[in-house]
Protein backbone atom coordinates (compact mmCIF):
# COMPACT_ATOMS: atom_id res chain seq x y z
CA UNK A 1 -39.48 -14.73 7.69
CA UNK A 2 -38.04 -14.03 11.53
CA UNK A 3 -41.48 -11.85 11.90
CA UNK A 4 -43.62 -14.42 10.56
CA UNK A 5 -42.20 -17.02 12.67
CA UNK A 6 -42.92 -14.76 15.74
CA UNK A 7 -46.37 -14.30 15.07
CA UNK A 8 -47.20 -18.31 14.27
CA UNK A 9 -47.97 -19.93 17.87
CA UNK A 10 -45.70 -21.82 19.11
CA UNK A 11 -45.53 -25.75 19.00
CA UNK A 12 -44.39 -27.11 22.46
CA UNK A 13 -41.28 -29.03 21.71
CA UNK A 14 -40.98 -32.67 23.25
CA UNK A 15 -38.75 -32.93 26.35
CA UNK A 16 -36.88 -35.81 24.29
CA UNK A 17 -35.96 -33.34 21.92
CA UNK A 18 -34.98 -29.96 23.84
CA UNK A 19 -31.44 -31.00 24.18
CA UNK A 20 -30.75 -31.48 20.26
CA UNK A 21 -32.90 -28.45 19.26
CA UNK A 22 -30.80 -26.09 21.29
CA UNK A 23 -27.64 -27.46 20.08
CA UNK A 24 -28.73 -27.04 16.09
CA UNK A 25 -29.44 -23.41 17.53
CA UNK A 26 -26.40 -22.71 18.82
CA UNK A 27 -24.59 -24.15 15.75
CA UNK A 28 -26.92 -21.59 13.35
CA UNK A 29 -26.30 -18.63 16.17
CA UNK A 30 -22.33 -19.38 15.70
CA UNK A 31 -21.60 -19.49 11.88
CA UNK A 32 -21.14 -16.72 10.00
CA UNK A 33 -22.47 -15.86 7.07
CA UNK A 34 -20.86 -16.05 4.09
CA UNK A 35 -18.86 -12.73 3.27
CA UNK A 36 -19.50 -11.41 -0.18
CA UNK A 37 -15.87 -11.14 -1.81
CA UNK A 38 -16.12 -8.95 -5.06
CA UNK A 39 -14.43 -10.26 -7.81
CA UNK A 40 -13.98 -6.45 -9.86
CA UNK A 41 -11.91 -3.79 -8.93
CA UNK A 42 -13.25 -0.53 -7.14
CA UNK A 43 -11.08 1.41 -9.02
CA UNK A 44 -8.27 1.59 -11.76
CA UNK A 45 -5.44 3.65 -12.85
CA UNK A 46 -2.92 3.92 -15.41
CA UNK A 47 0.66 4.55 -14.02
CA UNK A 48 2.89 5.27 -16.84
CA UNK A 49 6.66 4.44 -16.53
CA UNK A 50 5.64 1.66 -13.45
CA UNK A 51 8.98 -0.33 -13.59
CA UNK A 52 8.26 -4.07 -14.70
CA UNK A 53 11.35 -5.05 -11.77
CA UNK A 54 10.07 -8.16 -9.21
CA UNK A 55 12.80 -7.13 -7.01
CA UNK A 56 11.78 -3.49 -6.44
CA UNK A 57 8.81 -2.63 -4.12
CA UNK A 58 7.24 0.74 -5.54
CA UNK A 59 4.04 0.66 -3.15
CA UNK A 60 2.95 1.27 0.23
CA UNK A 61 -0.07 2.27 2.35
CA UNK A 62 0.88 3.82 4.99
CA UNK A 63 -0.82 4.16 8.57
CA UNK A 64 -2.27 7.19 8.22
CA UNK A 65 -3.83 6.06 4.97
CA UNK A 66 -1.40 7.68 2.39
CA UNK A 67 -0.99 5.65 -0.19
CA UNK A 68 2.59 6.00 -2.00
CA UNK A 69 3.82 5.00 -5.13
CA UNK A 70 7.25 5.44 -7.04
CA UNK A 71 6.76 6.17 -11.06
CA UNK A 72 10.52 6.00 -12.05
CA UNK A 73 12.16 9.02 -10.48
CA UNK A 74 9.08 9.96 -8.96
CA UNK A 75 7.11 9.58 -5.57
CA UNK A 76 3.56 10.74 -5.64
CA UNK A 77 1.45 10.38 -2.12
CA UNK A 78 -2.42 10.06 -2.11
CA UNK A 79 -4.26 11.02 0.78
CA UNK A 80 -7.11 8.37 0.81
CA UNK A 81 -8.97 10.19 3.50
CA UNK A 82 -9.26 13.32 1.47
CA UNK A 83 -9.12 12.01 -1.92
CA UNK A 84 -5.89 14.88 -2.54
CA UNK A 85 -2.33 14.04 -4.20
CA UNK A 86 1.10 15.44 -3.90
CA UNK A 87 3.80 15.02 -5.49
CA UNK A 88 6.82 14.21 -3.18
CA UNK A 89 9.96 14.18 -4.55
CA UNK A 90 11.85 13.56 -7.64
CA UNK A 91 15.08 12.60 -7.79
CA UNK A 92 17.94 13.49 -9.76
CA UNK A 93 19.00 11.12 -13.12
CA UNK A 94 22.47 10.08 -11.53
CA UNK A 95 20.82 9.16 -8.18
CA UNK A 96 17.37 7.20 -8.90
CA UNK A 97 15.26 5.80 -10.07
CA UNK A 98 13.83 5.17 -6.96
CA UNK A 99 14.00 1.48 -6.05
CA UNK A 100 12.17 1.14 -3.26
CA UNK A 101 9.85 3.11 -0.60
CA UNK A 102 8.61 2.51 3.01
CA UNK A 103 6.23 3.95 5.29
CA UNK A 104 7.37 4.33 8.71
CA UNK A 105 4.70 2.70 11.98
CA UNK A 106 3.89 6.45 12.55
CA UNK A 107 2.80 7.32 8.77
CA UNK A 108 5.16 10.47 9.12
CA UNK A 109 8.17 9.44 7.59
CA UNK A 110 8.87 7.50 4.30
CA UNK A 111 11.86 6.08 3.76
CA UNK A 112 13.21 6.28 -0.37
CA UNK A 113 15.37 3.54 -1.83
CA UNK A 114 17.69 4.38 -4.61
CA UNK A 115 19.42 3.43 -7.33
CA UNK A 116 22.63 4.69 -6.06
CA UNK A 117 22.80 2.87 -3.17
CA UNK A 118 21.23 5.65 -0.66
CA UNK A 119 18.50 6.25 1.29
CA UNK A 120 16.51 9.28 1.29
CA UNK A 121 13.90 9.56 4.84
CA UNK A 122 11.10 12.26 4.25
CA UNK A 123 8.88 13.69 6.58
CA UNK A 124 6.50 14.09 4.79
CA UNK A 125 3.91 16.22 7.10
CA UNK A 126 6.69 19.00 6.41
CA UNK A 127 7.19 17.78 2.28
CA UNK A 128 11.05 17.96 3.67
CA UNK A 129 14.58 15.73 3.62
CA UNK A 130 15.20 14.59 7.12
CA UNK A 131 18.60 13.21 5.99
CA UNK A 132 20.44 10.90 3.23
CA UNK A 133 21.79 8.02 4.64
CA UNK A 134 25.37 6.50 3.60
CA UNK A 135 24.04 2.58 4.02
CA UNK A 136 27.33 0.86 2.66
CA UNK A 137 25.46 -0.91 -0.19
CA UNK A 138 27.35 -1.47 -3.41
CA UNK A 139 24.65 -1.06 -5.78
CA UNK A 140 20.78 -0.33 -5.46
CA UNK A 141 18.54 -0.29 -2.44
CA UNK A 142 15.69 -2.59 -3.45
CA UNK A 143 14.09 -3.69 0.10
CA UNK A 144 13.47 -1.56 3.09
CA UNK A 145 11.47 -1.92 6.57
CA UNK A 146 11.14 -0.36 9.83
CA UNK A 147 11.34 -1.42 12.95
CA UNK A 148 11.12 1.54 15.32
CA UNK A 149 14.41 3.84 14.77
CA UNK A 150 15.79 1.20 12.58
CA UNK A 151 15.56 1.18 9.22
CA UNK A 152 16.44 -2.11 7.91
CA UNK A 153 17.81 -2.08 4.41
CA UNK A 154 18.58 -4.89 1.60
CA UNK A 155 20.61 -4.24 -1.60
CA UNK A 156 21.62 -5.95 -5.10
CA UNK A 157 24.79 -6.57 -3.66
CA UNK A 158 23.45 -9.18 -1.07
CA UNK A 159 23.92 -7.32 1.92
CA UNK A 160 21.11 -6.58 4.89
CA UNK A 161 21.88 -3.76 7.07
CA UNK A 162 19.97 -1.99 10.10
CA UNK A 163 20.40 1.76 10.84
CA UNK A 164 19.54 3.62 13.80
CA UNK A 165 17.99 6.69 12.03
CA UNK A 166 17.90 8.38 15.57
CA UNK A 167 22.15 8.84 15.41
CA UNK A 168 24.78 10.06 13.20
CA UNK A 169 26.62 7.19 12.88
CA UNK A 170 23.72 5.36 11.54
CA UNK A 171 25.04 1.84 11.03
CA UNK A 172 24.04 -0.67 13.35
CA UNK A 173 24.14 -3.91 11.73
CA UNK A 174 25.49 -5.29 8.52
CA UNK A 175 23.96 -9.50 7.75
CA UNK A 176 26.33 -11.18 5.46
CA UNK A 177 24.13 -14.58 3.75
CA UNK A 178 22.97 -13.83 0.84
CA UNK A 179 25.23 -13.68 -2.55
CA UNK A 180 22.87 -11.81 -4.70
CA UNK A 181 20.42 -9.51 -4.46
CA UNK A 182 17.82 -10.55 -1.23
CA UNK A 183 15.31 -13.21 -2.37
CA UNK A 184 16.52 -16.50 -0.35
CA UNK A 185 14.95 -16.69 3.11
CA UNK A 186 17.63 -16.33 5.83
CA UNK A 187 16.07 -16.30 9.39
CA UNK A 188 18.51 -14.23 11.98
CA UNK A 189 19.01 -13.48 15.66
CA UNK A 190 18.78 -9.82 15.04
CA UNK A 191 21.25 -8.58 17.90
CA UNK A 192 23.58 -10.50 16.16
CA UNK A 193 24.88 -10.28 12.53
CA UNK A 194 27.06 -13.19 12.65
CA UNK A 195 24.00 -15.36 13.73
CA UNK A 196 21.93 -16.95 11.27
CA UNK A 197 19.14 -18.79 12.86
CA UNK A 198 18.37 -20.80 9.84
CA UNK A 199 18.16 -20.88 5.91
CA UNK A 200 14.64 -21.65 4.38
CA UNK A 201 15.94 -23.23 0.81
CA UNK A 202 13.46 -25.80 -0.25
CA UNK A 203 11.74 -23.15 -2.85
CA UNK A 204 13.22 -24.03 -6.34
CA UNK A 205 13.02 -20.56 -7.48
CA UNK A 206 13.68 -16.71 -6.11
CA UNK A 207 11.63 -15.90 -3.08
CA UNK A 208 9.92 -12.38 -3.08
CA UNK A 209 6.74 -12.96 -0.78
CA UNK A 210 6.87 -13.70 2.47
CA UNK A 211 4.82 -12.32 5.59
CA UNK A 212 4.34 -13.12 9.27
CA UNK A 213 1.27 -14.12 10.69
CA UNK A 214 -0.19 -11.80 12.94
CA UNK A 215 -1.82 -14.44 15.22
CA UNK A 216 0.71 -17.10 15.09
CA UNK A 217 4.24 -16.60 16.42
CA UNK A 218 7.12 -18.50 14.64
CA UNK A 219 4.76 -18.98 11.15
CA UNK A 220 5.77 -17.63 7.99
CA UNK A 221 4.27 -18.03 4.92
CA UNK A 222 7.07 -17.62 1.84
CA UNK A 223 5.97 -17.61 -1.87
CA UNK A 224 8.65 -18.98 -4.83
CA UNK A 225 8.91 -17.76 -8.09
CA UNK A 226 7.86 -19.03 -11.66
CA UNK A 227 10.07 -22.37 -11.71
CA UNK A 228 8.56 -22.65 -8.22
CA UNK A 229 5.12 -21.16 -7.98
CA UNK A 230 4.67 -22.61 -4.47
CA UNK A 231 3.29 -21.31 -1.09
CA UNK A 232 5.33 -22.99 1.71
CA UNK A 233 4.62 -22.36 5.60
CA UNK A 234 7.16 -22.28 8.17
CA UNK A 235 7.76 -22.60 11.52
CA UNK A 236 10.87 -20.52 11.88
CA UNK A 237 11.71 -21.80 15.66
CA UNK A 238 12.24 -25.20 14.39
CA UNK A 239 12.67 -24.62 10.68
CA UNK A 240 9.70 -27.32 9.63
CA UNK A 241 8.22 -26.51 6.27
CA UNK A 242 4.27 -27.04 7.93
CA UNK A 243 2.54 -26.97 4.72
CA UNK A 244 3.29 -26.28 1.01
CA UNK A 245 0.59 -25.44 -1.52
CA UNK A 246 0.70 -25.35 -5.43
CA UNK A 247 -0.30 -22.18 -6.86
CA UNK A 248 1.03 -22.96 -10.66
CA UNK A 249 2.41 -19.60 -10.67
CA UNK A 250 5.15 -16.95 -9.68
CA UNK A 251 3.76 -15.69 -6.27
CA UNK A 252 4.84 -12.36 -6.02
CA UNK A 253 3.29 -10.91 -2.30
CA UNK A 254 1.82 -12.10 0.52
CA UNK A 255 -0.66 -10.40 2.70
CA UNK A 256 -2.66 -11.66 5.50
CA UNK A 257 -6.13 -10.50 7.15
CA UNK A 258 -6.01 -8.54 10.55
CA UNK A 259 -9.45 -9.45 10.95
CA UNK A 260 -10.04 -13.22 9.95
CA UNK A 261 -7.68 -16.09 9.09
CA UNK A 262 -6.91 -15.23 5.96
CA UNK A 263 -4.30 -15.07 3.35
CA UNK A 264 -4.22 -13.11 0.17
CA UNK A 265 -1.58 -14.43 -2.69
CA UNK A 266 -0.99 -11.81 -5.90
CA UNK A 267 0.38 -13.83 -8.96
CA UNK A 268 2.69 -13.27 -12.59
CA UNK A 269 2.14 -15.53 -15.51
CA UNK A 270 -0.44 -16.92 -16.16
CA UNK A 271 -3.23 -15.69 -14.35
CA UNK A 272 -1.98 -12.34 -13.39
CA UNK A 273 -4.73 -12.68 -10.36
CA UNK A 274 -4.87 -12.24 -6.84
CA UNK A 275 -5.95 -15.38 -4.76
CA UNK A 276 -7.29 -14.92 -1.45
CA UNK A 277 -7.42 -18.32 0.72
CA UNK A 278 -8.70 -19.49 4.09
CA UNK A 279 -5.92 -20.57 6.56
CA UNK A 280 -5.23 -23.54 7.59
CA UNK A 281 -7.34 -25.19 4.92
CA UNK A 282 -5.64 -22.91 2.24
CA UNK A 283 -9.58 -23.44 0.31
CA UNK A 284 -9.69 -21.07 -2.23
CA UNK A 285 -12.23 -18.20 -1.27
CA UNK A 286 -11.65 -15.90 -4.48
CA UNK A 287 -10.05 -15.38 -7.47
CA UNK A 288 -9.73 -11.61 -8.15
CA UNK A 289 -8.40 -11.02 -12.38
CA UNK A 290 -7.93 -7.74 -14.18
CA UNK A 291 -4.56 -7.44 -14.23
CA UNK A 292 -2.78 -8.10 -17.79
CA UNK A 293 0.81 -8.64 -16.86
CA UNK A 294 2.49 -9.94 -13.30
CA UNK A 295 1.24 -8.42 -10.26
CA UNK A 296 4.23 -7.21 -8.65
CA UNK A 297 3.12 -5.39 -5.16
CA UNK A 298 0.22 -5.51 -3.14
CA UNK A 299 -0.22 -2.85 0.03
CA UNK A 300 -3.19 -3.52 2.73
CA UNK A 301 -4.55 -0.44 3.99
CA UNK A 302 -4.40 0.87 7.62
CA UNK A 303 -8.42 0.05 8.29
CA UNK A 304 -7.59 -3.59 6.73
CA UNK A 305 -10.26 -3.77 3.88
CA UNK A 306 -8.96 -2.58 0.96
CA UNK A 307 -5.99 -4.04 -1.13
CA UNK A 308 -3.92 -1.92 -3.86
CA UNK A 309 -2.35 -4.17 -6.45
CA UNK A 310 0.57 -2.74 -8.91
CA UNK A 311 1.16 -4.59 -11.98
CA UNK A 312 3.04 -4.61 -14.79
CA UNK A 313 0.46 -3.68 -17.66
CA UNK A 314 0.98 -0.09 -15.86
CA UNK A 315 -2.05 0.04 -13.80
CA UNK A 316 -3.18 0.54 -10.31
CA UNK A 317 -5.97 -1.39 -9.35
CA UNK A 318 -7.86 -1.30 -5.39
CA UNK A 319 -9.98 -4.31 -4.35
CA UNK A 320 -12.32 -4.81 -1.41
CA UNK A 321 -10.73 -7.64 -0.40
CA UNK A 322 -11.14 -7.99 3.35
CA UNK A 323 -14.83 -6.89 3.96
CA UNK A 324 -15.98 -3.24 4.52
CA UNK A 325 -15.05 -0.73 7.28
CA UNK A 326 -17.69 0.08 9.68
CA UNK A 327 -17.36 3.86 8.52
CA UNK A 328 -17.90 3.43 4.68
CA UNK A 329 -21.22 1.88 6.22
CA UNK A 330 -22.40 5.28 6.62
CA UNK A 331 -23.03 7.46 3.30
CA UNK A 332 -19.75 9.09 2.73
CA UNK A 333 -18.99 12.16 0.40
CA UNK A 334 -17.61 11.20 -2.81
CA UNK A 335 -13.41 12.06 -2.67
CA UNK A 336 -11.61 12.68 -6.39
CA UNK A 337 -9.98 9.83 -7.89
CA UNK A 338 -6.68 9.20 -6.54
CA UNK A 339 -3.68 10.78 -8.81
CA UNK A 340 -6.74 12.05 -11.31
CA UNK A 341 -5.13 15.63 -11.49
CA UNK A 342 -1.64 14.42 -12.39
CA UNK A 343 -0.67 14.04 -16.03
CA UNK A 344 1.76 11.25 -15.41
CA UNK A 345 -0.63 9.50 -13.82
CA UNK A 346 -4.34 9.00 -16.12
């Protein structure tokens, strides 16, 4: 069409109408497309003995695009660049299962929850134990993150504490708000422990998704439970709930686009699906389904494209959520299916 309309001759346009023409241009020359969002998985995988547990996180992509995954007392790590898979660690009966797992900014080190209240970090370049860390938890490590050095821990027991892997004595910080395991949102000055900033308690249910936006400071979107089923947005300087959005089910994760403004929702009962929606409008974009039971974790990977969902019907499934890198433009060699060669994992 753009090669016919070059070889037509042109009509002189009106001088009463240049002004409006080139305006309607601009408009065209300025909207984009619309991106094509498929609504089927790339891939899927069975993962036996996947623990049906909300309050775990199993899954993380790390920056170095290793994708890891905890199958009861196991950790396996998939190289997505290379299409191999190793098998970490597994843990002994009277320390795990593993409860939780965390990649490091660096994509070296991955920090293992357990069930007995410790903390395993791993570098895994070296497939070796840095150290076992002593957190002070009561009972089972079901949250971590990093921030630099510190490893930020939250246990059944309702504690939050920060460690400074760098030292010895490891123990920084120990936050005292919650009296259960970590699922109510408590904002904090975080060089101080006795300073809670504010409590975020108009969800009626457990909160387990939340994320900060990456272009907005102070907003934070928070996701409630089944009784709840709600996506609320915060400003966290001023503690205003900004926005709150009905999803009619238990919004288990959170992730948002690090290329456009948008926000990806994975759901339990009774859609099982993922929900991807355009911020601030919160207009639906997509609907992803194939998941039988809850979704329970979602991990973005490091290019920002590609979203792995783990559910509880035991399967692994990766969506091109976010558009496509501009190297899978180019024909790539075909890499192995990730975990194929493992017979735990099918």
């Amino acid at each position: 069409m753009i090669r016919q309309q070059r070889n037509r001759p042109q009509t002189p346009t009106p001088l009463g109408t240049l002004h409006s023409v080139s305006s309607s241009s601009l408009y065209q020359q300025q909207r984009k497309p619309p991106r094509h969002i498929p609504k089927t998985c790339e891939r899927m995988l069975d993962v036996p003995d996947f623990a049906d547990d909300s309050y775990l996180n199993l899954l993380d992509w790390g920056s170095d695009n290793v994708l890891a995954i905890a199958l009861h007392h196991t950790v396996y790590l998939w190289d997505a660049s290379k299409g191999s898979t190793t098998e970490l660690v597994i843990v002994d009966e009277d320390t795990g299962p593993v409860t939780s797992i965390n990649w490091a900014g660096d994509g070296r080190y991955l920090a293992v929850g357990l069930n007995s209240s410790k903390v395993q970090i791993w570098d895994v370049a070296d497939c070796r134990r840095v150290r076992t860390l002593e957190c002070g938890h009561a009972s089972r490590v079901g949250s971590l993150a990093w921030n630099d050095h510190i490893l930020t821990t939250g246990g059944m027991d309702g504690k939050i504490i920060n460690n400074d892997v760098r030292v010895s004595s490891h123990l920084v910080n120990t936050y005292r708000g919650h009296t259960l395991e970590v699922c109510v949102v408590n904002i904090w000055d975080r060089s101080s422990s006795s300073q809670r900033l504010h409590m975020l308690v108009k969800h009626t249910s457990a909160v387990k998704a939340l994320a900060w936006c990456p272009f907005q400071t102070n907003l934070l979107p928070t996701g409630g439970g089944g009784r709840d089923g709600r996506i609320k947005f915060w400003n966290t300087r001023t503690r205003a709930c900004l926005n709150t959005v009905e999803t009619s089910s238990q919004v288990s994760s959170l992730l948002w686009s690090n290329k456009e403004r948008e926000l990806l929702s994975s759901h339990g009962f009774t859609q099982n699906q993922l929900t991807l929606w355009k911020y601030p409008s919160m207009v639906k974009m997509a609907e992803l389904n194939g998941h039988t039971s809850r979704v329970l974790y979602t991990a973005l990977s490091p290019n920002g494209c590609t979203v792995a969902s783990a559910a509880a019907d035991e399967r692994l499934m990766f969506w091109n959520v976010f558009g496509v890198p501009e190297v899978a433009k180019k024909a790539a060699p075909k890499v192995p299916e990730p975990f194929s060669h493992l017979n735990r994992i099918r």
